[in-house]
N, C-alpha and C. Protein backbone atom coordinates (compact mmCIF):
# COMPACT_ATOMS: atom_id res chain seq x y z
N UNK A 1 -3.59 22.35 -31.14
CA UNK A 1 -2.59 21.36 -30.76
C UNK A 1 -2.81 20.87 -29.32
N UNK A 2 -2.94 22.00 -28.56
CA UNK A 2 -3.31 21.54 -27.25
C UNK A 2 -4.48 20.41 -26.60
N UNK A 3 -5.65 21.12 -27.84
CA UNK A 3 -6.92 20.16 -27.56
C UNK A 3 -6.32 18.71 -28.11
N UNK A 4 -5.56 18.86 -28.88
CA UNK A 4 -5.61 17.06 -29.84
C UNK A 4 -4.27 16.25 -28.94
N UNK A 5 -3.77 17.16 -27.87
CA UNK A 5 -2.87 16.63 -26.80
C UNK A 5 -3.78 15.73 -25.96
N UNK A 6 -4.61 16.94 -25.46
CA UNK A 6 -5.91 16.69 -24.45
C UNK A 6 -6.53 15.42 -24.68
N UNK A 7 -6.68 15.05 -26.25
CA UNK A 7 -7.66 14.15 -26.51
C UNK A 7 -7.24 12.77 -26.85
N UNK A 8 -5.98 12.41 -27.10
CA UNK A 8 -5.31 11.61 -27.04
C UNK A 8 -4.71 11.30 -25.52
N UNK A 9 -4.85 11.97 -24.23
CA UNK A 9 -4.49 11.53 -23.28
C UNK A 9 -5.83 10.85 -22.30
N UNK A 10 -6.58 11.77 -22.78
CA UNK A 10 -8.31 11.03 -22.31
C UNK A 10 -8.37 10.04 -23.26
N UNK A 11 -8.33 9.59 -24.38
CA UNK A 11 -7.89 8.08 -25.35
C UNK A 11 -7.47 7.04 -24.42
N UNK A 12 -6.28 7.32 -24.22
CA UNK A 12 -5.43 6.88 -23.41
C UNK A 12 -5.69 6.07 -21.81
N UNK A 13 -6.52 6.73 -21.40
CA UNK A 13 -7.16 6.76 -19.96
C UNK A 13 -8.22 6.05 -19.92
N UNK A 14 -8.94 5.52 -20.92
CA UNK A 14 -10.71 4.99 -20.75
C UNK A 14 -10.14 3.65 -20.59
N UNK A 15 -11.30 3.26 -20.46
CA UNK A 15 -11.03 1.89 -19.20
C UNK A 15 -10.63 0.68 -20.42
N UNK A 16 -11.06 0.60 -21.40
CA UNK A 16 -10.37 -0.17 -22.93
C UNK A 16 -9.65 0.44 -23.61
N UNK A 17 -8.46 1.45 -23.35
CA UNK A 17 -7.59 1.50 -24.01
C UNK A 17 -6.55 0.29 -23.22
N UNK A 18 -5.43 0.47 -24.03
CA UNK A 18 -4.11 -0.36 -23.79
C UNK A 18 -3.21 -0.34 -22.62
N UNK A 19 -3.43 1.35 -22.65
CA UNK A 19 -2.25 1.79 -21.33
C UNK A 19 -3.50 1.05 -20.18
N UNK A 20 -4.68 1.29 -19.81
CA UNK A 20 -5.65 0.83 -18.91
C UNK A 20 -5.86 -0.36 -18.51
N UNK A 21 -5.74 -1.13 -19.70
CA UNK A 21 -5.93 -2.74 -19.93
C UNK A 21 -4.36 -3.39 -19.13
N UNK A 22 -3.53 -2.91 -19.52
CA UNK A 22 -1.93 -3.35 -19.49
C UNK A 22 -2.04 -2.81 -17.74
N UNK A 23 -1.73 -2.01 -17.87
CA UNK A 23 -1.84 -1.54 -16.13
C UNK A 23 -2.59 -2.28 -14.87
N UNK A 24 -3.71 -2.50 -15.85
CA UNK A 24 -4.66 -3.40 -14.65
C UNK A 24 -3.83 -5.23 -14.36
N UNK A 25 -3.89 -5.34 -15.51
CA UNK A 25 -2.76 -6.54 -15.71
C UNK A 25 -1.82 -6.37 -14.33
N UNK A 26 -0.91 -5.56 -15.16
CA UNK A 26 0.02 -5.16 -14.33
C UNK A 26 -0.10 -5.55 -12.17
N UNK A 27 -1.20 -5.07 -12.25
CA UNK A 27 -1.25 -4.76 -10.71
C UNK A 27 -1.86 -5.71 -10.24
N UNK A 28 -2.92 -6.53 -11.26
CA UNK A 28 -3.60 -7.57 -10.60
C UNK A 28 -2.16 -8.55 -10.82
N UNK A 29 -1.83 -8.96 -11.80
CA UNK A 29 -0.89 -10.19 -11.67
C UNK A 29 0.66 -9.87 -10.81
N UNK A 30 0.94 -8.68 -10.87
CA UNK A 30 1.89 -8.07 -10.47
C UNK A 30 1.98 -8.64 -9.03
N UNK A 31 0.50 -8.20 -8.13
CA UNK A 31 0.49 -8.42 -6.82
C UNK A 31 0.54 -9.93 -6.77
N UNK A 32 -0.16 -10.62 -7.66
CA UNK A 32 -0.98 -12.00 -7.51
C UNK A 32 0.88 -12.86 -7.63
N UNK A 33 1.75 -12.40 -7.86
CA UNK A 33 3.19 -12.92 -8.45
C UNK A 33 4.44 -12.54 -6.95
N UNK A 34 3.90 -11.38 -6.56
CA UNK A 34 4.57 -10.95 -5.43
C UNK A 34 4.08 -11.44 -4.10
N UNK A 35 2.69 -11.74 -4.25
CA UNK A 35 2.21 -12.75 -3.08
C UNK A 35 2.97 -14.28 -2.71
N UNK A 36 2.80 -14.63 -4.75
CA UNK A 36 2.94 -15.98 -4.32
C UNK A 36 4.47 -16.42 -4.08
N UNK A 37 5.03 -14.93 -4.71
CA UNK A 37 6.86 -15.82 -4.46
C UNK A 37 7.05 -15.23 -3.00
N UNK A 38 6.39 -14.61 -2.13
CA UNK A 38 6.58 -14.26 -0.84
C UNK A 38 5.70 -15.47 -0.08
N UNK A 39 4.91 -16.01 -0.11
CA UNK A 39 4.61 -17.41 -0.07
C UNK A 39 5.10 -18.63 -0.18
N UNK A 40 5.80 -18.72 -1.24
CA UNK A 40 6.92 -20.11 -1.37
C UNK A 40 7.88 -20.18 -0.39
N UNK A 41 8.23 -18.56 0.13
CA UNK A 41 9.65 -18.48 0.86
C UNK A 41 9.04 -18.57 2.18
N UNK A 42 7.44 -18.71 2.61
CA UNK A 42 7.48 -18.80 4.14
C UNK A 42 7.69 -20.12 4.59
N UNK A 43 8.34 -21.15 3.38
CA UNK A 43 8.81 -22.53 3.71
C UNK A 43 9.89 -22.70 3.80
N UNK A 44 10.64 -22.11 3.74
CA UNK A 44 12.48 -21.67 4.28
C UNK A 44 12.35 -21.39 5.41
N UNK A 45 13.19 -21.82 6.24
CA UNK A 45 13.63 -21.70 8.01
C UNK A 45 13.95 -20.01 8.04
N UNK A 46 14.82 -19.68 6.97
CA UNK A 46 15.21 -18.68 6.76
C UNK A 46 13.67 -17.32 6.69
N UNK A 47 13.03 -17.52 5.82
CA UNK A 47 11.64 -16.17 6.28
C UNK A 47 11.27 -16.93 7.21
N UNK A 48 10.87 -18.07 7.80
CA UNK A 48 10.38 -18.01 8.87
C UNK A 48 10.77 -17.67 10.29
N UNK A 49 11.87 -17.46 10.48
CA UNK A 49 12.62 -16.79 11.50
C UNK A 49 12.76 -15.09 10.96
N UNK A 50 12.22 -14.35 9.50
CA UNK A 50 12.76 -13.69 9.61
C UNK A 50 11.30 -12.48 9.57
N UNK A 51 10.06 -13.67 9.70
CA UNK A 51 8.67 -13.12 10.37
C UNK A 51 8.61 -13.13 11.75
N UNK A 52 9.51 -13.99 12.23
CA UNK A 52 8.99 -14.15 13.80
C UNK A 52 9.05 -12.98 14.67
N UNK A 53 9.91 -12.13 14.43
CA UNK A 53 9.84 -10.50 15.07
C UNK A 53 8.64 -9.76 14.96
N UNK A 54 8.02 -9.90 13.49
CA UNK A 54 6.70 -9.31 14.04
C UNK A 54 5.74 -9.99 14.47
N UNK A 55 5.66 -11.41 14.36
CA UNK A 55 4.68 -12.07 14.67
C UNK A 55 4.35 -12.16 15.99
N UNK A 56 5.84 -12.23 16.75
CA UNK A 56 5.54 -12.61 18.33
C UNK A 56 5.57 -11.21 19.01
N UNK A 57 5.84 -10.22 18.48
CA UNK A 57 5.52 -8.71 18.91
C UNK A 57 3.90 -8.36 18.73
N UNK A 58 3.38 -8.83 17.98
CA UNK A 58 1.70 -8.46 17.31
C UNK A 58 0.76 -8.42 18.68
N UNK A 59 0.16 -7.68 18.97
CA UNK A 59 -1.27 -8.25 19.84
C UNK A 59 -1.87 -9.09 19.14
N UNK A 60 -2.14 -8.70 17.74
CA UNK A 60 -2.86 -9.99 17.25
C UNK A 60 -2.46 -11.11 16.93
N UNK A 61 -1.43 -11.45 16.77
CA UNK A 61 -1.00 -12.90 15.99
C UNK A 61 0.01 -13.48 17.08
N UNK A 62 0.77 -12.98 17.83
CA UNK A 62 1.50 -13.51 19.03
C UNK A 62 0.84 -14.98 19.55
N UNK A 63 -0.22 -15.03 19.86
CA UNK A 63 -0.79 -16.33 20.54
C UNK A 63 -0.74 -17.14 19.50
N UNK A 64 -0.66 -17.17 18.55
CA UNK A 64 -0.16 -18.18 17.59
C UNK A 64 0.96 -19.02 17.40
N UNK A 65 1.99 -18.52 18.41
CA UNK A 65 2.91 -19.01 18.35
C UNK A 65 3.24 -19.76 19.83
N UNK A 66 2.04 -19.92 20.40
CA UNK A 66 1.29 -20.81 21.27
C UNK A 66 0.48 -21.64 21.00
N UNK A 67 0.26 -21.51 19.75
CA UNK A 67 -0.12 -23.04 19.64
C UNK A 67 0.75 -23.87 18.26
N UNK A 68 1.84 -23.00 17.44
CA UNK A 68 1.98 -23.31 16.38
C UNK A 68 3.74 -23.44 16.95
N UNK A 69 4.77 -23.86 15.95
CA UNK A 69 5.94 -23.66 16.28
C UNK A 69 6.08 -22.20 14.99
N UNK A 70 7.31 -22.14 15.06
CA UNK A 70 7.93 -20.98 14.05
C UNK A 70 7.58 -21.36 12.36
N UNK A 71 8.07 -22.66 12.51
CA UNK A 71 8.02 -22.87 11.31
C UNK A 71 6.82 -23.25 10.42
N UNK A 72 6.04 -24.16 11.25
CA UNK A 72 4.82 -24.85 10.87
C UNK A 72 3.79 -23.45 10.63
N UNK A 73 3.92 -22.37 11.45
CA UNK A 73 3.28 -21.20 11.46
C UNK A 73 3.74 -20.52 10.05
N UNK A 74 5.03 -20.49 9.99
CA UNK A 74 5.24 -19.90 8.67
C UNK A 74 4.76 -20.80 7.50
N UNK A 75 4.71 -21.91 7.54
CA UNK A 75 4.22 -22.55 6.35
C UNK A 75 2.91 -22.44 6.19
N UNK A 76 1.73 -22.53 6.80
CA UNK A 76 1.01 -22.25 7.21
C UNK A 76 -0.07 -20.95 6.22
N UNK A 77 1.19 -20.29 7.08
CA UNK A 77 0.99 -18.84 6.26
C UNK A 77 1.11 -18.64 5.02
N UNK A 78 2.21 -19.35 4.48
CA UNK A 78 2.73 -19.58 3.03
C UNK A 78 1.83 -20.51 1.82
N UNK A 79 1.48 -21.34 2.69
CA UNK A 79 -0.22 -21.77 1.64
C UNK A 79 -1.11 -21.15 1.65
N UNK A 80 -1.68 -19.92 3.09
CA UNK A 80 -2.82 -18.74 2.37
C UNK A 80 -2.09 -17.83 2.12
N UNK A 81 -0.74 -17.29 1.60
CA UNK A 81 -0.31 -17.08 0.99
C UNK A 81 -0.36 -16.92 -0.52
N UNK A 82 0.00 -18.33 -0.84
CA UNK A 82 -0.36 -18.88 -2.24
C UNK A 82 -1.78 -18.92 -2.48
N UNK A 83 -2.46 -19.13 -1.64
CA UNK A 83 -4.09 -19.59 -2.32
C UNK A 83 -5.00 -18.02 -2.61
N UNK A 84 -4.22 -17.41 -1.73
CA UNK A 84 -4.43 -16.03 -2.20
C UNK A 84 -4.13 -15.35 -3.74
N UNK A 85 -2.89 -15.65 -3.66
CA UNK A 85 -2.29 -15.55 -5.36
C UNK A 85 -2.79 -16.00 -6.37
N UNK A 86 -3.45 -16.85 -5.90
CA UNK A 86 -4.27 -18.17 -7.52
C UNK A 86 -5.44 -17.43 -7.46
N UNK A 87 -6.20 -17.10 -6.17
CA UNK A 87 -7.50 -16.67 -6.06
C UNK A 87 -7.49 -15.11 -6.63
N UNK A 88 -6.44 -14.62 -6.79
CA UNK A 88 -6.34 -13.22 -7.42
C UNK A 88 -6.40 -13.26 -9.11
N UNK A 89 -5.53 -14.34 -9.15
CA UNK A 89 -5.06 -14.74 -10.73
C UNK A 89 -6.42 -15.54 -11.58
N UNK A 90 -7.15 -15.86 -10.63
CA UNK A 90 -8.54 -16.72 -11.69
C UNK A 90 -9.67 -15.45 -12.32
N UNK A 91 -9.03 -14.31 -11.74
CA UNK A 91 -10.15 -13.05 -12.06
C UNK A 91 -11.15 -13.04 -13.27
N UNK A 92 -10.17 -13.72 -14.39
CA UNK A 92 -11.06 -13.93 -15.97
C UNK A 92 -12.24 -15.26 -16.08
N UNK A 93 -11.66 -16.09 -15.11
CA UNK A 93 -12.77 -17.15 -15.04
C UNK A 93 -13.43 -17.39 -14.43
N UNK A 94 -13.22 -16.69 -13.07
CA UNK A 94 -13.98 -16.56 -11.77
C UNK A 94 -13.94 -14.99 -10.96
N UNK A 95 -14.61 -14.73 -11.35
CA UNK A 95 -14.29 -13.05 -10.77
C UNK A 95 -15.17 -13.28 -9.25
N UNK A 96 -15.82 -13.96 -8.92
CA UNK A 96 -16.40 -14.24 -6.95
C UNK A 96 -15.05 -14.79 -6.43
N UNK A 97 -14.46 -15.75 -7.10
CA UNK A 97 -13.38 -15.72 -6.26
C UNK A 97 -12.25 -15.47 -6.36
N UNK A 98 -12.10 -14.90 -7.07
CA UNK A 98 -10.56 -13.48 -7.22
C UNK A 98 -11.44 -12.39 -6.23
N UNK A 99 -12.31 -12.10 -6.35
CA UNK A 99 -13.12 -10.96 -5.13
C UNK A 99 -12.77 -11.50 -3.82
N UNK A 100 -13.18 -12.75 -3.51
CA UNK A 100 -12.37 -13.24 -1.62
C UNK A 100 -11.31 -13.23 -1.60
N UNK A 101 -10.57 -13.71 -3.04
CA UNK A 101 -8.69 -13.44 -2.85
C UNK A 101 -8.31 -12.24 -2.70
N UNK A 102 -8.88 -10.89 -3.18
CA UNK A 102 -9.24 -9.81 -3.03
C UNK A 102 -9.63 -9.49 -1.05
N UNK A 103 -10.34 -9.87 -1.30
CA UNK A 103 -10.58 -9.72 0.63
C UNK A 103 -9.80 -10.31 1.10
N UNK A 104 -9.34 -11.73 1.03
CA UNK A 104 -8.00 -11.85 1.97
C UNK A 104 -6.91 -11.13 1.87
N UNK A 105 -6.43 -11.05 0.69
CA UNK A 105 -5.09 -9.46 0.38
C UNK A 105 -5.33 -8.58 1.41
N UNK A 106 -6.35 -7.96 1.22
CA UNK A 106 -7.21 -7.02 1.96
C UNK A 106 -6.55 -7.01 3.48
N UNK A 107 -7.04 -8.20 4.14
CA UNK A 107 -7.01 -8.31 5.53
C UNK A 107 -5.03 -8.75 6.08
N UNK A 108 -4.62 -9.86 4.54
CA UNK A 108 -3.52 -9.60 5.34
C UNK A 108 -2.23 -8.24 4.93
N UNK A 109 -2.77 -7.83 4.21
CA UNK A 109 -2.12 -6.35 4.20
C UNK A 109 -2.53 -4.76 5.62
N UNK A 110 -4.13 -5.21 5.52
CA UNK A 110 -3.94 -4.53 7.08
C UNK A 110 -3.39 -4.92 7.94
N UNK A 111 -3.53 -6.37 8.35
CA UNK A 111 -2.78 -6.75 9.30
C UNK A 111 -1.31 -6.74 10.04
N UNK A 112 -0.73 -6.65 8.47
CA UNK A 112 0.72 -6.54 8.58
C UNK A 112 1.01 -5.47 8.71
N UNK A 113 0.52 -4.06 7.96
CA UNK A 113 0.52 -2.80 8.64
C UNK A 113 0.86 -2.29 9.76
N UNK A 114 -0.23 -3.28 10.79
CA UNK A 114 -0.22 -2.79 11.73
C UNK A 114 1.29 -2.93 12.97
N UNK A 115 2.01 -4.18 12.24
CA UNK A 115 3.54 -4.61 12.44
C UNK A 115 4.32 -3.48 12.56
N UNK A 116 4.05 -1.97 11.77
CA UNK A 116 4.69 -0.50 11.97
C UNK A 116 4.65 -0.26 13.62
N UNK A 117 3.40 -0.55 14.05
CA UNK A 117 3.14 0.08 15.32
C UNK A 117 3.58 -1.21 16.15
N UNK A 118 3.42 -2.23 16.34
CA UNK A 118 3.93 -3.00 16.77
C UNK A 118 5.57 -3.64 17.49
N UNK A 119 5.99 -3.76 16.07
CA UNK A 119 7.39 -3.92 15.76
C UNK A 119 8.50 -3.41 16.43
N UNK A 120 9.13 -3.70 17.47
CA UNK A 120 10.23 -2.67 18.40
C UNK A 120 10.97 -2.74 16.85
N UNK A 121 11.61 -0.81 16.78
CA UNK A 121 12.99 -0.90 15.83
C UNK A 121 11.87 -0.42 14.59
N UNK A 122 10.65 -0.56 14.40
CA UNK A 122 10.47 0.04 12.87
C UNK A 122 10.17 1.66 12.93
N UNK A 123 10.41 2.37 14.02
CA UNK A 123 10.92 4.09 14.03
C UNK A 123 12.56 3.97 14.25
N UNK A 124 13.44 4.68 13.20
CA UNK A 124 14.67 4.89 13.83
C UNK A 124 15.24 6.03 14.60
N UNK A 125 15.32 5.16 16.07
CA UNK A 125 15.45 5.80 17.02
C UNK A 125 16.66 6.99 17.05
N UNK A 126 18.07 6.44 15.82
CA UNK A 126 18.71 7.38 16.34
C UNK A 126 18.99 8.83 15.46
N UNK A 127 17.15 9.11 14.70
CA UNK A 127 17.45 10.21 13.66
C UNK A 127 15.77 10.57 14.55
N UNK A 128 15.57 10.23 15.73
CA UNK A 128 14.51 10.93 16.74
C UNK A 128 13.25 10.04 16.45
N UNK A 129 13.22 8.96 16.25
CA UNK A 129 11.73 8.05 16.16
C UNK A 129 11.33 8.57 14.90
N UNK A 130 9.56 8.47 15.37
CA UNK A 130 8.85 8.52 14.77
C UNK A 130 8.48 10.20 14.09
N UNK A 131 8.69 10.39 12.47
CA UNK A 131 8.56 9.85 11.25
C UNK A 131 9.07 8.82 10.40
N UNK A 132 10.77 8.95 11.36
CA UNK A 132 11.70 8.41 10.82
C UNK A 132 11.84 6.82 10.45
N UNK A 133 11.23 6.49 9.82
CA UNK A 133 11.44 4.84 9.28
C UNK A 133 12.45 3.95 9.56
N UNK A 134 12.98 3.02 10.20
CA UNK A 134 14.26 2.42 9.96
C UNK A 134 13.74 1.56 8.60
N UNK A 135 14.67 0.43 8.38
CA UNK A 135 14.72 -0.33 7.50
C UNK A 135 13.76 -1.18 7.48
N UNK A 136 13.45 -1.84 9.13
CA UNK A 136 12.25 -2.37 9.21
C UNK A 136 10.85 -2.05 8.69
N UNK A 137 10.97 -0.43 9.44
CA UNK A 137 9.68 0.18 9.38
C UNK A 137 9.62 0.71 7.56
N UNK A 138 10.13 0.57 7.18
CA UNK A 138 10.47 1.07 5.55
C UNK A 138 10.54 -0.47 4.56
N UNK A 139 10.46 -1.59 5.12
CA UNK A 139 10.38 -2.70 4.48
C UNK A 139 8.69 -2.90 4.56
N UNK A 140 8.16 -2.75 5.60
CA UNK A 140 6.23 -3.35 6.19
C UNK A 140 5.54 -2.13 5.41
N UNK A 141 6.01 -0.40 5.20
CA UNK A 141 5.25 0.77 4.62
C UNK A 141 4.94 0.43 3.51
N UNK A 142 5.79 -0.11 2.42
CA UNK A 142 5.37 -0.74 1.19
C UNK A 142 3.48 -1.81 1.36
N UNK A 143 3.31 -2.07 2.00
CA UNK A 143 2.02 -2.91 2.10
C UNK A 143 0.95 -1.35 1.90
N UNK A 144 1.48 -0.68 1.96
CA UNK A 144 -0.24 0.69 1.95
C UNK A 144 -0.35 0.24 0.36
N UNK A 145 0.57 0.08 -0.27
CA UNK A 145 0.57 0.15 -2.00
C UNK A 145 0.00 -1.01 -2.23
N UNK A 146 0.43 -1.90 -1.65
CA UNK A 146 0.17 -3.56 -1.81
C UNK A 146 -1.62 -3.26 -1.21
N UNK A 147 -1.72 -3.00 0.05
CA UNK A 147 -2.87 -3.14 0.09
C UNK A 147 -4.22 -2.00 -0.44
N UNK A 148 -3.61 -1.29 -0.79
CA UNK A 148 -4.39 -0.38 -2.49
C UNK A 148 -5.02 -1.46 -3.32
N UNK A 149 -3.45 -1.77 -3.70
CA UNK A 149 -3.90 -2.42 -4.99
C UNK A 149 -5.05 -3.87 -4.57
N UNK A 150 -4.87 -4.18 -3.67
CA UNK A 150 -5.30 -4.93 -3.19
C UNK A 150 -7.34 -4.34 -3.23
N UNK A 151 -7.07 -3.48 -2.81
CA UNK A 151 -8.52 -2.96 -2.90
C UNK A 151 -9.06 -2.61 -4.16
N UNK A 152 -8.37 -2.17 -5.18
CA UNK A 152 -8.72 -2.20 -6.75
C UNK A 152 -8.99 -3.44 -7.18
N UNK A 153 -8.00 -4.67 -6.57
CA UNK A 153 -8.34 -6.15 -7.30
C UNK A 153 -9.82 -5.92 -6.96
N UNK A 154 -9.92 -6.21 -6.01
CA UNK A 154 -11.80 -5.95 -5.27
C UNK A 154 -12.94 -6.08 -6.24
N UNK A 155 -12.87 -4.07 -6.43
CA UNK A 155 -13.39 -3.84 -7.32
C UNK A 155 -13.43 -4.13 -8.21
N UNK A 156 -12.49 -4.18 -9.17
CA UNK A 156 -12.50 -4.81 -11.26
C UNK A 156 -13.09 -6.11 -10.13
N UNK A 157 -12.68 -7.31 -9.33
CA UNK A 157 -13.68 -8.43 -9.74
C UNK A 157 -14.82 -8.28 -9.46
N UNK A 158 -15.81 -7.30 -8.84
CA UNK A 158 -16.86 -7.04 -8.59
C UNK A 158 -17.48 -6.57 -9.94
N UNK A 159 -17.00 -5.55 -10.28
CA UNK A 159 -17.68 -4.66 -11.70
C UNK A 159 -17.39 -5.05 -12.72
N UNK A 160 -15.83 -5.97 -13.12
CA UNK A 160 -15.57 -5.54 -14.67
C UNK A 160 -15.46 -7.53 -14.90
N UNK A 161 -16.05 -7.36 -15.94
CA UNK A 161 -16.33 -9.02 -16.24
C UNK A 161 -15.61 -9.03 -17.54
């Protein structure tokens, strides 16, 4: 009984079963859907004021808002945003470029990461800092997952045709 447990869960697991197939789905369109509706909204005044905390805190992206205003910057963002999302989502007809939509994920999920260390307020200060997450710092931690998956898109468009 045990072995025919065993062998139905390795079934289960190979890269053409259902649960495998559905899952990959899952994470490629999943992300490619969570990009793009976080994209539409960097054209609201509203996310764009409600990026500007990390943006103008960043070493890296701060000077951007020297040459850009708030908003035009957020929109900006919100079309490679989106072009990211499509470039994730063409994987079946174009797997080279779901692979760069793949590398851009990539880069802006590190990037934003790095908004933890950045960010005044994403340790909460009054349960002693850092491990302690505030809300901030517990809204940007979600991107390690995002940018995982982000690194699996990668791969399947590199290897799996």
């Amino acid at each position: 009984m045990i072995a025919t447990i065993r062998e139905q869960i390795q079934a289960g697991v190979r890269p053409e079963s259902p649960v495998a197939r559905g899952g990959a789905g899952l994470a490629r369109y999943g992300l490619a859907v969570v990009i793009a509706w976080i994209g539409m909204l960097k054209f609201t005044e509203y996310e764009a004021n409600g990026i500007a905390p990390f943006v103008s805190n960043s070493p890296f992206m701060s000077w951007l808002y020297d040459i850009f205003s708030i908003t035009t910057f957020s929109s900006l963002l919100g079309v490679v945003e989106i072009a990211i999302a499509v470039l994730l989502a063409v994987k079946p007809w174009f797997p080279r470029l779901s692979a760069i939509g793949s590398l851009m994920a990539i880069g802006m999920f590190a990037t934003t990461l790095t908004f933890v260390l950045s960010t005044p307020g994403a340790f909460e200060a009054s349960a002693g800092g850092f491990p302690v997450l505030s809300s901030t710092g517990q809204f940007l931690i979600k991107d390690v997952a995002l940018l995982g998956i982000s690194a699996w898109t990668l791969v399947d468009a590199l290897t799996r045709r």
